[in-house]
Protein backbone atom coordinates (compact mmCIF):
# COMPACT_ATOMS: atom_id res chain seq x y z
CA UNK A 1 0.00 0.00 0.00
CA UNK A 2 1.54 3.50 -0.32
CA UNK A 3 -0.76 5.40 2.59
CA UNK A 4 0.26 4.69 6.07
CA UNK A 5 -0.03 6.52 9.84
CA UNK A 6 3.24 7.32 11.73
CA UNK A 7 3.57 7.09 15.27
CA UNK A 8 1.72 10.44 15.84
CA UNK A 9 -1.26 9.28 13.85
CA UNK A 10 -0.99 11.49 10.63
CA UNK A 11 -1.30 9.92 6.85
CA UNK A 12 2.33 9.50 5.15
CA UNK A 13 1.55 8.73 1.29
CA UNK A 14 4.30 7.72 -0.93
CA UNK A 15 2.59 8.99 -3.54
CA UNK A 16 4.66 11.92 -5.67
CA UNK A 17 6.98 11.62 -3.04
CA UNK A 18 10.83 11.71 -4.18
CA UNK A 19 13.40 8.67 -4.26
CA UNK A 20 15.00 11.42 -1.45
CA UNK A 21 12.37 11.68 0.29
CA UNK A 22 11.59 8.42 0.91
CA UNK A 23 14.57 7.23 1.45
CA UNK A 24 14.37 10.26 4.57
CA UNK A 25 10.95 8.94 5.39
CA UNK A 26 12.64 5.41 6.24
CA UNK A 27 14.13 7.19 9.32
CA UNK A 28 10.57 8.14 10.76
CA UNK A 29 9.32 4.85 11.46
CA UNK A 30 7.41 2.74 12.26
CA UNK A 31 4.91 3.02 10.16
CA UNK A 32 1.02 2.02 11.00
CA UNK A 33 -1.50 0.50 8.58
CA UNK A 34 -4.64 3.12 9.21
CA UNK A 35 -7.10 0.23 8.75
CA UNK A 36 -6.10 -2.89 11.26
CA UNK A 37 -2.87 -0.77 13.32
CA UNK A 38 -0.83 -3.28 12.86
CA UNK A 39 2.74 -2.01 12.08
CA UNK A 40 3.91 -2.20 8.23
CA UNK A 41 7.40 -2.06 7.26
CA UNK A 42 8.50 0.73 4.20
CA UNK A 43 9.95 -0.84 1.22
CA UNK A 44 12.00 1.18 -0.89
CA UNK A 45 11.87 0.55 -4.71
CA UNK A 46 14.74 1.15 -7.00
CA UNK A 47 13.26 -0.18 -9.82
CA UNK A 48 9.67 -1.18 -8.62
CA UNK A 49 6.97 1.34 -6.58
CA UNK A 50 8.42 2.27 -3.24
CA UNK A 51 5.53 0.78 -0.83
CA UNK A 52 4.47 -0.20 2.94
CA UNK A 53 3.82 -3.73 3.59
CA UNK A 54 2.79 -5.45 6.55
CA UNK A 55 4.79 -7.88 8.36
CA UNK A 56 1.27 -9.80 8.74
CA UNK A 57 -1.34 -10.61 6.68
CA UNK A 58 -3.63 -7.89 7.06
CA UNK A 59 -7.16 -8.95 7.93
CA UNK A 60 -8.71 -6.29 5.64
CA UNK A 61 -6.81 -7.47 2.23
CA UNK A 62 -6.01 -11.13 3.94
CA UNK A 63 -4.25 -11.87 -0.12
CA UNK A 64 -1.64 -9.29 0.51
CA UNK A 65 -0.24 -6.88 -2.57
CA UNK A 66 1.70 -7.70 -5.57
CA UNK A 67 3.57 -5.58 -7.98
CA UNK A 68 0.94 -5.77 -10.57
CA UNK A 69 -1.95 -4.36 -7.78
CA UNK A 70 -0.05 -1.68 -6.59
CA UNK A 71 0.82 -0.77 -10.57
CA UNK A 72 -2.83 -1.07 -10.93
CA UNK A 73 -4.43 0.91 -8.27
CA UNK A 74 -2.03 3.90 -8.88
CA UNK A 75 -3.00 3.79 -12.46
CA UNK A 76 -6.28 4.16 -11.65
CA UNK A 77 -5.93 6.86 -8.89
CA UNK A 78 -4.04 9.10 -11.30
CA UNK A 79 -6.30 8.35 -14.37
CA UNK A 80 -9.24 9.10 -12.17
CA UNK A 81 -7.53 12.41 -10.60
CA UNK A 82 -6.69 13.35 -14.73
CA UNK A 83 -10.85 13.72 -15.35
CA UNK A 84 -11.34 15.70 -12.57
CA UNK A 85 -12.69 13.61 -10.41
CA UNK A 86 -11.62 13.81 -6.66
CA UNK A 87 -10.60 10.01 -6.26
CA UNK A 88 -8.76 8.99 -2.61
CA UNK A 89 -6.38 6.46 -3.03
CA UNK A 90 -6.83 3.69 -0.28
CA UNK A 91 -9.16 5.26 1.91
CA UNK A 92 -9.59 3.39 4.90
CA UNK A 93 -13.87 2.85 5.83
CA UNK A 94 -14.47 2.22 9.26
CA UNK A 95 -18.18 1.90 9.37
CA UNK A 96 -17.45 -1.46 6.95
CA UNK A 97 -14.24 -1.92 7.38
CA UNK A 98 -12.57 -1.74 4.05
CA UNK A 99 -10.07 -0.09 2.04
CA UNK A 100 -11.05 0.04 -1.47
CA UNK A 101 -8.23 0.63 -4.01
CA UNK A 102 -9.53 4.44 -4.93
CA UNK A 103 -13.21 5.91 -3.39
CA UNK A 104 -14.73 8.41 -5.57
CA UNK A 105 -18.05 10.13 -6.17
CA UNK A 106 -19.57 9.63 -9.68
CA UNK A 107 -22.73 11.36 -9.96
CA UNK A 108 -23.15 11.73 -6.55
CA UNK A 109 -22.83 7.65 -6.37
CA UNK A 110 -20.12 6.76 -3.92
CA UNK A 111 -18.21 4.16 -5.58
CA UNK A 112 -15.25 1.86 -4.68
CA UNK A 113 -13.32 1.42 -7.46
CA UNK A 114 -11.15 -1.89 -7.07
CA UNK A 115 -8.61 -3.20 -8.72
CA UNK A 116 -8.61 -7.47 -8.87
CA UNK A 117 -5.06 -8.94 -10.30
CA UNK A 118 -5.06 -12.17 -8.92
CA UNK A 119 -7.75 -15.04 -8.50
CA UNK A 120 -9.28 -15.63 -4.89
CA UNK A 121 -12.31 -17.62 -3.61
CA UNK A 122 -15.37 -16.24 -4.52
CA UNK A 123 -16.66 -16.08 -1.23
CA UNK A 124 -13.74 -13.44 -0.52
CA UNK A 125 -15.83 -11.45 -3.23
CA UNK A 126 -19.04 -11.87 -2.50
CA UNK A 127 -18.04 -10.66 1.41
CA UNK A 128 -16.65 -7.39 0.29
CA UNK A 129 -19.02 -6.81 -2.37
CA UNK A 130 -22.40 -7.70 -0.19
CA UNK A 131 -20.61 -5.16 2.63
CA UNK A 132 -20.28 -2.45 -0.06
CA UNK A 133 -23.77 -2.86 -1.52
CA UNK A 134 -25.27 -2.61 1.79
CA UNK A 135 -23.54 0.26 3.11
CA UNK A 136 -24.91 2.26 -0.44
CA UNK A 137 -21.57 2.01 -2.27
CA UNK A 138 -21.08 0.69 -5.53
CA UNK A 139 -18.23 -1.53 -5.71
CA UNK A 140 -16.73 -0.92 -9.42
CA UNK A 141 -14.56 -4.05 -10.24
CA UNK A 142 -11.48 -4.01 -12.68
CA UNK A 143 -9.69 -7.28 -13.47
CA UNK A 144 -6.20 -7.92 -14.77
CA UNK A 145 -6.38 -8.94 -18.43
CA UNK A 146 -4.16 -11.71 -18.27
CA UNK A 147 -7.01 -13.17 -16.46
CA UNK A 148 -9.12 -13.52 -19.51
CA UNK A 149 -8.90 -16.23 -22.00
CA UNK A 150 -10.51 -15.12 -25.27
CA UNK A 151 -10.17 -16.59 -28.79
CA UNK A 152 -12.69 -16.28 -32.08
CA UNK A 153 -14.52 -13.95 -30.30
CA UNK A 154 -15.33 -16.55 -27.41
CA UNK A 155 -15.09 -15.72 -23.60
CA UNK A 156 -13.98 -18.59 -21.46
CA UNK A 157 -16.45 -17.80 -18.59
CA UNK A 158 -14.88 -19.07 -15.06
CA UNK A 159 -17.37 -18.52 -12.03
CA UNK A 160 -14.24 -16.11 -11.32
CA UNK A 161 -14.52 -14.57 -14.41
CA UNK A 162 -18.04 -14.48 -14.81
CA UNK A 163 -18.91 -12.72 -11.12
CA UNK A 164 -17.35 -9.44 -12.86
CA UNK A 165 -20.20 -8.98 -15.01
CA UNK A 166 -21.45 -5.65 -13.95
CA UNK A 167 -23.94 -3.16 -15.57
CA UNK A 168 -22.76 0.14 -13.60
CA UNK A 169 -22.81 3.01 -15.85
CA UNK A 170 -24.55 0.67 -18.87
CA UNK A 171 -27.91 -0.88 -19.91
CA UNK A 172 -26.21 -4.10 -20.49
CA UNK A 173 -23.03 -6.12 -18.76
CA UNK A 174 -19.75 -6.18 -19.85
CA UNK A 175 -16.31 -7.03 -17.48
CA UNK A 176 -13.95 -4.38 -17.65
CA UNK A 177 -10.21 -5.43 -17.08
CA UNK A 178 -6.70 -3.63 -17.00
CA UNK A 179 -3.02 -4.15 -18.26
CA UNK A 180 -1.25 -1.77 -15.93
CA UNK A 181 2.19 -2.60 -16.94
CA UNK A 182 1.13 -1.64 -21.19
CA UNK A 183 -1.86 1.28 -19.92
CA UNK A 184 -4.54 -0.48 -21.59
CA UNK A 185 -8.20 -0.78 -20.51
CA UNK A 186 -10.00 -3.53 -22.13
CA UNK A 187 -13.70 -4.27 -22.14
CA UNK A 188 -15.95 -7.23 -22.92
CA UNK A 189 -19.85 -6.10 -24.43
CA UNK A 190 -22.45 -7.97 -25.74
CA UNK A 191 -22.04 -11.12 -23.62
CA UNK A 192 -24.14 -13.57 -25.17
CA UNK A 193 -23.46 -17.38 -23.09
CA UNK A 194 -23.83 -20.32 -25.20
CA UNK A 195 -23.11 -22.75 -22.75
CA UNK A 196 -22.49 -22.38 -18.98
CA UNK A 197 -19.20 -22.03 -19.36
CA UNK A 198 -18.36 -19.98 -22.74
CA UNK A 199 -20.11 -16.97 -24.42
CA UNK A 200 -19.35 -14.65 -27.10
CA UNK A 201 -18.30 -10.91 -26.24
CA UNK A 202 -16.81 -8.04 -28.12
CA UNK A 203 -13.55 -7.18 -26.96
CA UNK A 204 -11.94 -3.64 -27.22
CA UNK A 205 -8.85 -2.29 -26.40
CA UNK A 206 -8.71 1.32 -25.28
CA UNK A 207 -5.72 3.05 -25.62
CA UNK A 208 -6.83 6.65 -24.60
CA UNK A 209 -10.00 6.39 -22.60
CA UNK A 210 -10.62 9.82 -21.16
CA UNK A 211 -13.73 8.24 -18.71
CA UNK A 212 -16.17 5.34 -17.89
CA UNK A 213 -18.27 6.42 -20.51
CA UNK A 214 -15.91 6.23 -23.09
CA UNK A 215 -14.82 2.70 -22.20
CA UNK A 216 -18.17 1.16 -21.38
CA UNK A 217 -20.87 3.00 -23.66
CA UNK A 218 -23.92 1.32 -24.84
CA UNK A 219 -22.83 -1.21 -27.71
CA UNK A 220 -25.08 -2.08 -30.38
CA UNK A 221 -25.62 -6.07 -31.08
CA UNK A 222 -23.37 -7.36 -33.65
CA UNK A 223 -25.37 -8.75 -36.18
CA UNK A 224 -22.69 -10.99 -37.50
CA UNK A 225 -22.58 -13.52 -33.90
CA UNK A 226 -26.02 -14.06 -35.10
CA UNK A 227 -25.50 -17.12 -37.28
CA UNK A 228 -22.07 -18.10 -35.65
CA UNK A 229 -24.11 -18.14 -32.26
CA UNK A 230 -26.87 -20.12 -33.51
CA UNK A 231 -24.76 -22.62 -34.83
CA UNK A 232 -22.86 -23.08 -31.48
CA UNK A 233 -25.78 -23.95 -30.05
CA UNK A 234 -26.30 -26.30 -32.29
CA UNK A 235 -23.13 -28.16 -31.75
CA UNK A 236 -23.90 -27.49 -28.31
CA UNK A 237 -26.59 -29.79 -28.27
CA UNK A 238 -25.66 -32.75 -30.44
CA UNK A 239 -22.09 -32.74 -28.53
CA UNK A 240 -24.31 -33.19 -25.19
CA UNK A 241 -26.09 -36.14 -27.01
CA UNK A 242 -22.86 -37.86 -27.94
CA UNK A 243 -21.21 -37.10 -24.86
CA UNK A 244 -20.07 -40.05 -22.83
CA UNK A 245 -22.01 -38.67 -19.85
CA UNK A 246 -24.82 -38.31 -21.76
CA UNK A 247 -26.91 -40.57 -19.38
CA UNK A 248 -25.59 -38.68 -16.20
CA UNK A 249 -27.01 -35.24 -17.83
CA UNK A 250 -29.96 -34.09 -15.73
CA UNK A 251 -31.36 -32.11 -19.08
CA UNK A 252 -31.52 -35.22 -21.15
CA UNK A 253 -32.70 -37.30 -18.33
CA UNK A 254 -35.75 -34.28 -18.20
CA UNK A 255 -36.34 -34.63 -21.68
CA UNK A 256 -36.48 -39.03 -21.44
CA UNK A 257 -38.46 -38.75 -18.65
CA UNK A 258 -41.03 -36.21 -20.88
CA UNK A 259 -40.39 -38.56 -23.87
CA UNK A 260 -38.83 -36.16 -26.08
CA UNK A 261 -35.72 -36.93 -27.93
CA UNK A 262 -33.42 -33.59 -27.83
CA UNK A 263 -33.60 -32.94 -31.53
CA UNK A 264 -37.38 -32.96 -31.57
CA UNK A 265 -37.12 -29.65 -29.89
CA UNK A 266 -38.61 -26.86 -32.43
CA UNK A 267 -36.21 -23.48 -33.30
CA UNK A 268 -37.64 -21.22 -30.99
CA UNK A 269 -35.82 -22.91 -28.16
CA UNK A 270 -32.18 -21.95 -28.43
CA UNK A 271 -32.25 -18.57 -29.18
CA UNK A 272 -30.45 -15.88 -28.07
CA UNK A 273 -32.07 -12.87 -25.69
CA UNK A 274 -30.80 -10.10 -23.91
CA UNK A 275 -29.10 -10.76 -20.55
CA UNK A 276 -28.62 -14.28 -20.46
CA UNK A 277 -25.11 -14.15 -18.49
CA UNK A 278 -27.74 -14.21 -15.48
CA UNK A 279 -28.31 -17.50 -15.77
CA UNK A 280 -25.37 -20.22 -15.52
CA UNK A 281 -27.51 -23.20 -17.19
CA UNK A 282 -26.88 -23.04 -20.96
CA UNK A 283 -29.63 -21.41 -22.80
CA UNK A 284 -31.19 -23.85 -25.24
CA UNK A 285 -31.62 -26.10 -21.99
CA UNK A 286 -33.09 -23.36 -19.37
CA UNK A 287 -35.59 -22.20 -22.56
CA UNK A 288 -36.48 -25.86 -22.98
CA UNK A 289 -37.72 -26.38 -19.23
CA UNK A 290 -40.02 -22.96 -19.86
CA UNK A 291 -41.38 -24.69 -23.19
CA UNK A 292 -42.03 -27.94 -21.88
CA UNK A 293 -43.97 -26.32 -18.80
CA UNK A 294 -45.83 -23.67 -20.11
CA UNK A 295 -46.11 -24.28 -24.14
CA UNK A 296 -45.66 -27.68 -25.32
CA UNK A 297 -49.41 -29.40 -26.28
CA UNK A 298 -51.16 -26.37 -23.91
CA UNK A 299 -54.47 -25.79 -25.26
CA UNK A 300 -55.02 -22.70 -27.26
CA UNK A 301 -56.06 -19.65 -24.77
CA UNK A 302 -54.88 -21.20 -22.11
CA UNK A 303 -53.03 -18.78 -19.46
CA UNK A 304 -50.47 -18.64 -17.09
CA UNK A 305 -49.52 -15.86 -15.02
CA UNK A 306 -45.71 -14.47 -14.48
CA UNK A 307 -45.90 -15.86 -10.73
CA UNK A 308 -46.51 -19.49 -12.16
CA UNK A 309 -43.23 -18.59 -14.20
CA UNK A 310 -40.98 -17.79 -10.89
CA UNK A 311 -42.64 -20.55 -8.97
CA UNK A 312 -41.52 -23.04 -11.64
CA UNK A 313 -38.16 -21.29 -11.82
CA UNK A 314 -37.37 -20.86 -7.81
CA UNK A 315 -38.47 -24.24 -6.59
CA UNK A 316 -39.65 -26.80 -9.26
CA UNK A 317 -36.75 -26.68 -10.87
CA UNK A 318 -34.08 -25.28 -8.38
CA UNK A 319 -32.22 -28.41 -8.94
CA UNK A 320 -31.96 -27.93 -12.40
CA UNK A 321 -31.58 -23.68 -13.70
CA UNK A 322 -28.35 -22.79 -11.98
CA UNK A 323 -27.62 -18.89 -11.73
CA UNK A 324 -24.71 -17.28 -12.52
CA UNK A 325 -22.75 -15.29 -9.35
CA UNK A 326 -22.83 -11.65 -10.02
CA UNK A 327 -21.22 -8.74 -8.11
CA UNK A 328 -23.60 -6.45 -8.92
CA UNK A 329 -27.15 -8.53 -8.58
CA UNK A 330 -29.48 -6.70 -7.32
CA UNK A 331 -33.33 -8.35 -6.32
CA UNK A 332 -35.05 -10.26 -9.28
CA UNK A 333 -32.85 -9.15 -11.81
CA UNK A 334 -31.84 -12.56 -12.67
CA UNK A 335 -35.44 -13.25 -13.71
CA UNK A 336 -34.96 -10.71 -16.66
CA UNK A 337 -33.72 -13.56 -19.33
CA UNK A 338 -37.03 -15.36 -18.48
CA UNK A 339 -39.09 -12.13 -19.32
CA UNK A 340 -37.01 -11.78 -22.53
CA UNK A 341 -37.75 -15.00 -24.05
CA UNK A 342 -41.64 -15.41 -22.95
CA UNK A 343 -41.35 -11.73 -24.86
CA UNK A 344 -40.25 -13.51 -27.92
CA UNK A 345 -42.29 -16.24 -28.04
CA UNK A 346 -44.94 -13.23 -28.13
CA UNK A 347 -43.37 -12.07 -31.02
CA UNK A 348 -43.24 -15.16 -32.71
CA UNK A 349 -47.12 -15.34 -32.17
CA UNK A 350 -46.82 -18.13 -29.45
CA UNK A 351 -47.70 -16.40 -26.61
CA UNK A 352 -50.16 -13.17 -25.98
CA UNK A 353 -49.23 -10.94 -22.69
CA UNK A 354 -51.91 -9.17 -21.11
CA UNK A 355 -50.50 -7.46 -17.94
CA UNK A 356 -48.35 -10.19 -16.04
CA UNK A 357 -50.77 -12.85 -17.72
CA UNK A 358 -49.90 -14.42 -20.69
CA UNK A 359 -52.00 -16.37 -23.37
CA UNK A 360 -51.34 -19.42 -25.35
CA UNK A 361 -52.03 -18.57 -28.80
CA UNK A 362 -50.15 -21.29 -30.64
CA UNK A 363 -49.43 -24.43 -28.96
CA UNK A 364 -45.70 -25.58 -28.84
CA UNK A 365 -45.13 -28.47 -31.35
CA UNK A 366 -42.21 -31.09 -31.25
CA UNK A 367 -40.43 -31.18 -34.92
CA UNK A 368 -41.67 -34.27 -36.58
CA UNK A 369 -38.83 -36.22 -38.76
CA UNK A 370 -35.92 -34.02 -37.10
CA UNK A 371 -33.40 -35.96 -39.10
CA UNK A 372 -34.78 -34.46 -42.18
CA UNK A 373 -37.04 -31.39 -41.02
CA UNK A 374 -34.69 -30.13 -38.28
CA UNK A 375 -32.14 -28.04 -40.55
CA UNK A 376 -34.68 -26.63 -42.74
CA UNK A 377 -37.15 -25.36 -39.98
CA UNK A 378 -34.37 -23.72 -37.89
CA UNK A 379 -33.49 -22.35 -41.19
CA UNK A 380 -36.90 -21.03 -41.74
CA UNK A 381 -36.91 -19.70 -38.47
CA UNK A 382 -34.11 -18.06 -37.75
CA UNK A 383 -33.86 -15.90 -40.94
CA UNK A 384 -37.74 -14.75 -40.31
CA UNK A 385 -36.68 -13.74 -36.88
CA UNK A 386 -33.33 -12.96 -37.28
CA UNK A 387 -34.64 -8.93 -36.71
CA UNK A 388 -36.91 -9.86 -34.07
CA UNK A 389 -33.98 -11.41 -32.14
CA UNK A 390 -31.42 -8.66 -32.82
CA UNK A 391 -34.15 -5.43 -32.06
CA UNK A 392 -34.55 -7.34 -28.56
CA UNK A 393 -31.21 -6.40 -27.76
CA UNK A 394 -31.56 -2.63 -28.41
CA UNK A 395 -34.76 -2.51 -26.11
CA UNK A 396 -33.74 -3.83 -23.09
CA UNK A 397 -36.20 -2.38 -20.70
CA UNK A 398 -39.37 -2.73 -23.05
């Protein structure tokens, strides 16, 4: 860390601070850290960041500081300081405490800005995110790049990786990571999952980013993942047919049980809707447990309400729709990929919504000869819908 508290209580920062004048410093000690008192020891860099470090691990930051974090925070503090914006490097909360990275104020939204280089158990995160949320602050998290593993345009999606989906300052998620020994922000839009473990994303490298808004923005869907992403889930689901666990899988043992073989199931399950990185279960099989329940053979005008939708979700099939871990999750988001798709299915003149009610207006049909119909149809489908499916993506709060 570079703030500490001498012996007379008053904040010594390193920061701007001469090779000189550090190397005087050294002579004032000890040296306190402001958030558990324990005593830290001054580390003088000749070619790395001069520093305190304690001779303990601290119980507020138990995983201790690399090279990389402390490159990464101060990057951030003076980037921060370069808008304008009065950012505090380290400051210690005691109501909570914590020490995030930098604290600012961004439209009058106190946010702790904090800087992630190395992997640690999620339940590290979820502690000093939950504390944050419910003390009104808005934890803003920033990974280290070389924690991402990207390639064609596909994000492997860790539960690490995945918790830093956030939506602060954006209508949709994105992960926002940082190279502090090259300067470079990166960010990942347009997350679109096709299986519980990978998703596409657009990735952009930002050179000279002069605020959030400039890095994060509101991306528009690109329109050519469309057939690459349909395609995946394609594969997606004849690889879970062939796999040699395929009578261990819970989804196929759902569909046997239902007597449905899996490439019976029509086009309009397995398609892609806004804010699926909610849900950890791959798509075409959470979409298939809504069809099954609430489409398949239902008599025309039939109705179920949006209750009977979380009821099915939360406890019929708890065991079987697995949700993603999110830093920012706030209430029933996580219910909003749900309320996407049963807003398709509207579209595709399946369903009719009145209020919270909605009313069966085509009854879900299994594809008949899939071996030679199944291509065609999704086909069909897809290119009738292919704007449907993309506009959905530019109207997330309709």
């Amino acid at each position: 860390m570079f703030i500490a508290k001498n012996h007379s209580g008053e904040l010594i920062s390193l920061i701007s601070k001469s090779s000189e004048s550090i190397n005087m410093l050294k002579k004032e000690g000890p040296f306190y850290c402001p958030a558990c008192q324990e005593e830290v020891i001054l580390k003088i860099g000749m070619k790395k960041l001069s520093h305190f470090a304690h001779k303990h691990s601290c119980p507020i930051k138990p995983e201790g500081e690399s090279y990389t974090h402390l490159l990464g925070k101060l990057f951030l503090y003076q980037w921060l300081n370069k808008q304008g914006i009065d950012a505090i490097l380290e400051q210690y909360l005691p109501s909570i405490s914590q020490r995030p990275d930098v604290f600012v104020r961004l439209n009058d939204i106190p946010v702790a800005v904090e800087f992630q280089s190395s992997v640690i158990p999620l339940i590290d995160l979820e502690k000093r995110t939950n504390n944050y949320l419910q003390h009104g602050i808005m934890p803003l998290w920033i990974i280290h790049q070389r924690q991402i593993t990207v390639k064609n345009q596909i994000i492997a999606l860790s539960d690490f990786i995945g918790y830093f989906i956030q939506t602060f300052h954006s209508t949709q998620g994105y992960i926002l990571t940082l190279d502090p020994e090259r300067r470079l922000f990166f960010t990942y839009t347009n997350i679109i999952p096709i299986s519980t473990n990978r998703a596409y994303t657009i990735q952009k490298q930002h050179r000279f980013a002069n605020s959030f808004k400039d890095l994060i923005g509101n991306n528009i869907f690109p329109q050519y993942f469309y057939h690459p992403w349909i395609q995946s889930i394609e594969s997606w689901l004849k690889n879970c047919i062939i796999s040699p666990d395929a009578r261990k899988n819970a989804f196929l043992q759902f569909l046997y049980v239902n007597r449905i073989h899996p490439l019976e199931l029509p086009p309009e399950i397995g398609v892609p809707v806004p804010e699926m990185y909610y849900i950890k279960t791959p798509p075409l099989e959470w979409q298939a447990y809504l069809w099954v329940a609430f489409l398949w053979d239902k008599p025309v005008n039939s109705k179920f309400h949006l209750s009977s939708i979380r009821a099915y979700i939360y406890h019929k099939m708890k065991n079987y729709i697995v949700w993603r871990q999110l830093a920012t999750l706030i209430g029933n988001e996580n219910m909003r990929p749900f309320v996407h798709y049963l807003q398709f299915l509207t579209k595709t003149g399946h369903l009719k919504k009145e209020g919270d009610t909605f009313i069966v207006r085509k009854s879900g049909k299994l594809i008949d000869k899939p071996n030679i119909c199944r291509e065609p149809l999704r086909n069909d489908f897809f290119r009738r819908y292919k704007g449907v499916l993309i506009r959905s993506f530019l109207l997330t709060d309709e």
